[in-house]
Protein backbone atom coordinates (compact mmCIF):
# COMPACT_ATOMS: atom_id res chain seq x y z
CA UNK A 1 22.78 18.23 1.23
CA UNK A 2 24.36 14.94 1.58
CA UNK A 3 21.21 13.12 2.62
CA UNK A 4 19.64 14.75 -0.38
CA UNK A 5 22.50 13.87 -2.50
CA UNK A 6 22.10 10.21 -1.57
CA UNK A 7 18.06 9.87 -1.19
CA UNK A 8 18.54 11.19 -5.50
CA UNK A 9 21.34 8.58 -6.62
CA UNK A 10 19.29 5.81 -5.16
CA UNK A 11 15.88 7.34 -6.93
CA UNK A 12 17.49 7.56 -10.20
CA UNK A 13 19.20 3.80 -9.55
CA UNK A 14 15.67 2.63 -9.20
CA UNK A 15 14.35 4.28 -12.20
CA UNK A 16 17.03 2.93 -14.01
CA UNK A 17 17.69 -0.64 -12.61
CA UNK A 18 14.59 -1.39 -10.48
CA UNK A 19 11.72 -0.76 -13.30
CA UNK A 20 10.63 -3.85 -14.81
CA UNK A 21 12.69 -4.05 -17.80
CA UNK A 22 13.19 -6.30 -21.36
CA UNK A 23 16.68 -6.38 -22.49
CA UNK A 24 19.02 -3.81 -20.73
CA UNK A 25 20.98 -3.07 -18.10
CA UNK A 26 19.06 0.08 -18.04
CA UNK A 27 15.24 0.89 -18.65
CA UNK A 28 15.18 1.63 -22.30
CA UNK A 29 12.43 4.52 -21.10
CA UNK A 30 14.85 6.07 -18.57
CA UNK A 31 16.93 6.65 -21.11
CA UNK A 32 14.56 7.97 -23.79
CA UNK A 33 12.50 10.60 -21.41
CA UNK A 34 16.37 11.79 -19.60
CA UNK A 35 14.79 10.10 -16.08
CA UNK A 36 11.13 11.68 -16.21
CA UNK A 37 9.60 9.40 -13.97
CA UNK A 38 6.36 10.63 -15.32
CA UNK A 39 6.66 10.39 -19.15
CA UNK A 40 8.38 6.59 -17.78
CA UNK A 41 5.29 5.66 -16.69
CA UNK A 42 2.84 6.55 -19.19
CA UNK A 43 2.43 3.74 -22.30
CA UNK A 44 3.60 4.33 -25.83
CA UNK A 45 1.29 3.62 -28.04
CA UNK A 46 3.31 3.21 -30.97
CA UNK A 47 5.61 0.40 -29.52
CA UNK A 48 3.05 -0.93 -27.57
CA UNK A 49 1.02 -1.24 -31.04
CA UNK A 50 4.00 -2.69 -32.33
CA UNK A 51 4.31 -5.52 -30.32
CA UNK A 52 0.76 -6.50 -30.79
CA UNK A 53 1.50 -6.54 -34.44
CA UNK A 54 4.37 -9.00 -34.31
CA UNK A 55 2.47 -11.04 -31.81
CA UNK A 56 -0.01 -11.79 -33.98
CA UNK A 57 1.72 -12.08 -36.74
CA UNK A 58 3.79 -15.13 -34.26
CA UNK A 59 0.55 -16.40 -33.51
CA UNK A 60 -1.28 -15.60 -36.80
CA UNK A 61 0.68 -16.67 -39.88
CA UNK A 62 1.98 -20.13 -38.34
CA UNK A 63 -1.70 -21.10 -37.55
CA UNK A 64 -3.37 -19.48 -40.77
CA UNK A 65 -0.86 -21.32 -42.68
CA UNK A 66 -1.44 -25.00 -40.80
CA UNK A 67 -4.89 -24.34 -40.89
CA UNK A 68 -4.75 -23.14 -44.83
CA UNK A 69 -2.37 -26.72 -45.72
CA UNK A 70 -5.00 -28.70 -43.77
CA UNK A 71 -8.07 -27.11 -45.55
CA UNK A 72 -6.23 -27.69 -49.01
CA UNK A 73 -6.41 -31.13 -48.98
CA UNK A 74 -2.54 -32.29 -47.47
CA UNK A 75 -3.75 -33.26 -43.91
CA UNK A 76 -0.36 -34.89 -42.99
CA UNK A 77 1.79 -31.70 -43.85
CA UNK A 78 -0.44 -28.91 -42.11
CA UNK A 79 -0.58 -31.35 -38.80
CA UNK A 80 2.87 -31.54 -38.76
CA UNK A 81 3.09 -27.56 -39.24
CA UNK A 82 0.90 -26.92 -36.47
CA UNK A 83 2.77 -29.52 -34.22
CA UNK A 84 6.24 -27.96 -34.91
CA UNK A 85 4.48 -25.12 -34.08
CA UNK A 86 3.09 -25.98 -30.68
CA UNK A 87 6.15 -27.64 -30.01
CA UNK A 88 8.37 -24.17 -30.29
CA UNK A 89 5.71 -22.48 -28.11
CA UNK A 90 6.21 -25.18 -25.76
CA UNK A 91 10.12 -24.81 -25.92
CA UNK A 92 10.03 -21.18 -25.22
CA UNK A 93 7.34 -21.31 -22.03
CA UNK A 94 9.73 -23.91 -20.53
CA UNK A 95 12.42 -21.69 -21.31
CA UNK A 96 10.99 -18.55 -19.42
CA UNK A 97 9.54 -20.49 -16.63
CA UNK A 98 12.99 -21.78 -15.78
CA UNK A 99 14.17 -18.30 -16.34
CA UNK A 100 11.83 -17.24 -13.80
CA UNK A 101 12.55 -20.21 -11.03
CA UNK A 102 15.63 -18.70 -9.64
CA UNK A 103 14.04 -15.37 -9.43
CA UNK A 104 11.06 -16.61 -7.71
CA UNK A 105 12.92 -18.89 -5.04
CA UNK A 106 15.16 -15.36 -4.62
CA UNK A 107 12.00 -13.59 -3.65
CA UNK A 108 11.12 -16.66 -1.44
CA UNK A 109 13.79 -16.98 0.89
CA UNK A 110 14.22 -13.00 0.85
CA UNK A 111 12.89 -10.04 2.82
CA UNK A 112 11.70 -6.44 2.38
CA UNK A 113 15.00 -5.20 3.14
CA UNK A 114 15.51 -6.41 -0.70
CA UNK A 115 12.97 -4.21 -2.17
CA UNK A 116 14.44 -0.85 -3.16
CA UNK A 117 11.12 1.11 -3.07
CA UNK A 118 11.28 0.25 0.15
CA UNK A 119 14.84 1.28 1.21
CA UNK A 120 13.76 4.64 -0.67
CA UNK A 121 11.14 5.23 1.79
CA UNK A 122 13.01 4.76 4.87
CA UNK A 123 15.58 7.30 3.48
CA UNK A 124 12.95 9.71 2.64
CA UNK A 125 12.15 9.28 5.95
CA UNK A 126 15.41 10.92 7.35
CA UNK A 127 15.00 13.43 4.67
CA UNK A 128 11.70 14.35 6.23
CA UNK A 129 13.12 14.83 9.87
CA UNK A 130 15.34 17.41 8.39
CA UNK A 131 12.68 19.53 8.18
CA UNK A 132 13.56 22.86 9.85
CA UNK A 133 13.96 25.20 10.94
CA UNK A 134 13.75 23.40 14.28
CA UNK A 135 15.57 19.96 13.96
CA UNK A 136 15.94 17.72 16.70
CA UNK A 137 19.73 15.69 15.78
CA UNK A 138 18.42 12.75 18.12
CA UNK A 139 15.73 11.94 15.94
CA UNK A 140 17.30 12.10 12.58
CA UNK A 141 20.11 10.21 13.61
CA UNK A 142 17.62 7.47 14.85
CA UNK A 143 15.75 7.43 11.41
CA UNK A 144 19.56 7.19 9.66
CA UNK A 145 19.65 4.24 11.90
CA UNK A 146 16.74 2.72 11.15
CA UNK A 147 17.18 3.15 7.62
CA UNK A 148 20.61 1.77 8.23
CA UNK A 149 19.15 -1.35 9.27
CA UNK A 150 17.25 -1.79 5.93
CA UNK A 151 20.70 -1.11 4.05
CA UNK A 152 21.02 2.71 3.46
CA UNK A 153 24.35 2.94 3.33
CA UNK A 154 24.82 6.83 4.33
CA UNK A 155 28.17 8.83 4.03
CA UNK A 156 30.97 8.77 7.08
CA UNK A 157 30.80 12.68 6.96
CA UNK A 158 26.56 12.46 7.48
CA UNK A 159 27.21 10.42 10.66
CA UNK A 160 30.09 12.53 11.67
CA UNK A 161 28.10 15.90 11.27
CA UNK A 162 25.13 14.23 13.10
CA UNK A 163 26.79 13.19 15.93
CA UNK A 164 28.92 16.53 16.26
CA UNK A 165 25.65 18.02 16.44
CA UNK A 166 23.92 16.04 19.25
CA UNK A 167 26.93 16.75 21.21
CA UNK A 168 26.61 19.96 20.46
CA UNK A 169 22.68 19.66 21.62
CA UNK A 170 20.81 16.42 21.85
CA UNK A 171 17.31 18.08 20.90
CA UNK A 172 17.70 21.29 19.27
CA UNK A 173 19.03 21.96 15.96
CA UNK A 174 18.59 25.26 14.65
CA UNK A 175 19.07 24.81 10.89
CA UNK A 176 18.36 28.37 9.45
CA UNK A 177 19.32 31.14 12.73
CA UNK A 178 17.50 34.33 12.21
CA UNK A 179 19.70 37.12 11.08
């Protein structure tokens, strides 16, 4: 239970943290579905249709208008409309491309260990060696410690029962006795 207990809070951490994500300090989808990894995944169509809208209305309605000044006659006011123009998309690229240079050298000088999806699986993978009724202790406690190494961080009382077990017996852990 413990190991299950822990493999879940760092599941719903990723859903909540680890999804690509706009604004928030949590997915604005985790929040809407209640955690449904499933509906989280799938597009919506209304917000997605949204931002295509007020995209090209950005793109749209500042070139339309340059390119409406210009073919009125008043060359000198729509160039300067659709330089100010250029220039602000200009501005914000720089903007997010320095947002994303400490991000990038981040993922440059790091490892996998970094990569919850990652640490996930290794815990999974002491979930998986759990699977009874016939456990051998040696080998889940070697999968806790190799999941260790990735940065699991498991509870004292998991360790504790799973080395009171292997001193108990080293290879045979009967998880559900027959009655």
């Amino acid at each position: 239970m413990m190991i299950t207990r822990e493999i879940c809070a760092v599941g719903e951490d990723i859903k909540m943290n680890a999804m690509p994500r706009p604004l928030f300090s949590v997915h604005r989808s985790y929040l809407e579905t209640k955690g449904k990894l499933k509906e989280m995944k799938s597009v919506d169509w209304p917000t997605t249709g949204l931002v295509l809208l007020i995209n090209t209305l950005f793109i749209g309605v500042p070139l339309g208008a340059s390119y409406g000044v210009l073919q009125f006659g008043n060359e000198t006011v729509g160039w300067f409309l659709l330089f100010a123009y250029l220039l602000i998309i200009a501005i914000v690229l720089v903007a997010k491309i320095a947002q994303w240079f400490p991000r990038g050298f981040r993922k440059l000088g790091s490892d996998d260990r970094l990569n919850p999806l990652l640490l996930w699986e290794k815990m999974y993978a002491v979930w998986r060696s759990l699977d009874g009724p016939v456990v051998n202790p040696s080998v889940v406690r070697e999968e806790m410690m190799k999941s260790r190494d990735e940065g699991a961080v498991w509870p004292v009382p998991a360790w504790a029962l799973i080395d009171r077990i292997i001193e108990i017996d080293p290879a045979v852990w009967v998880t559900h006795p027959s009655r």
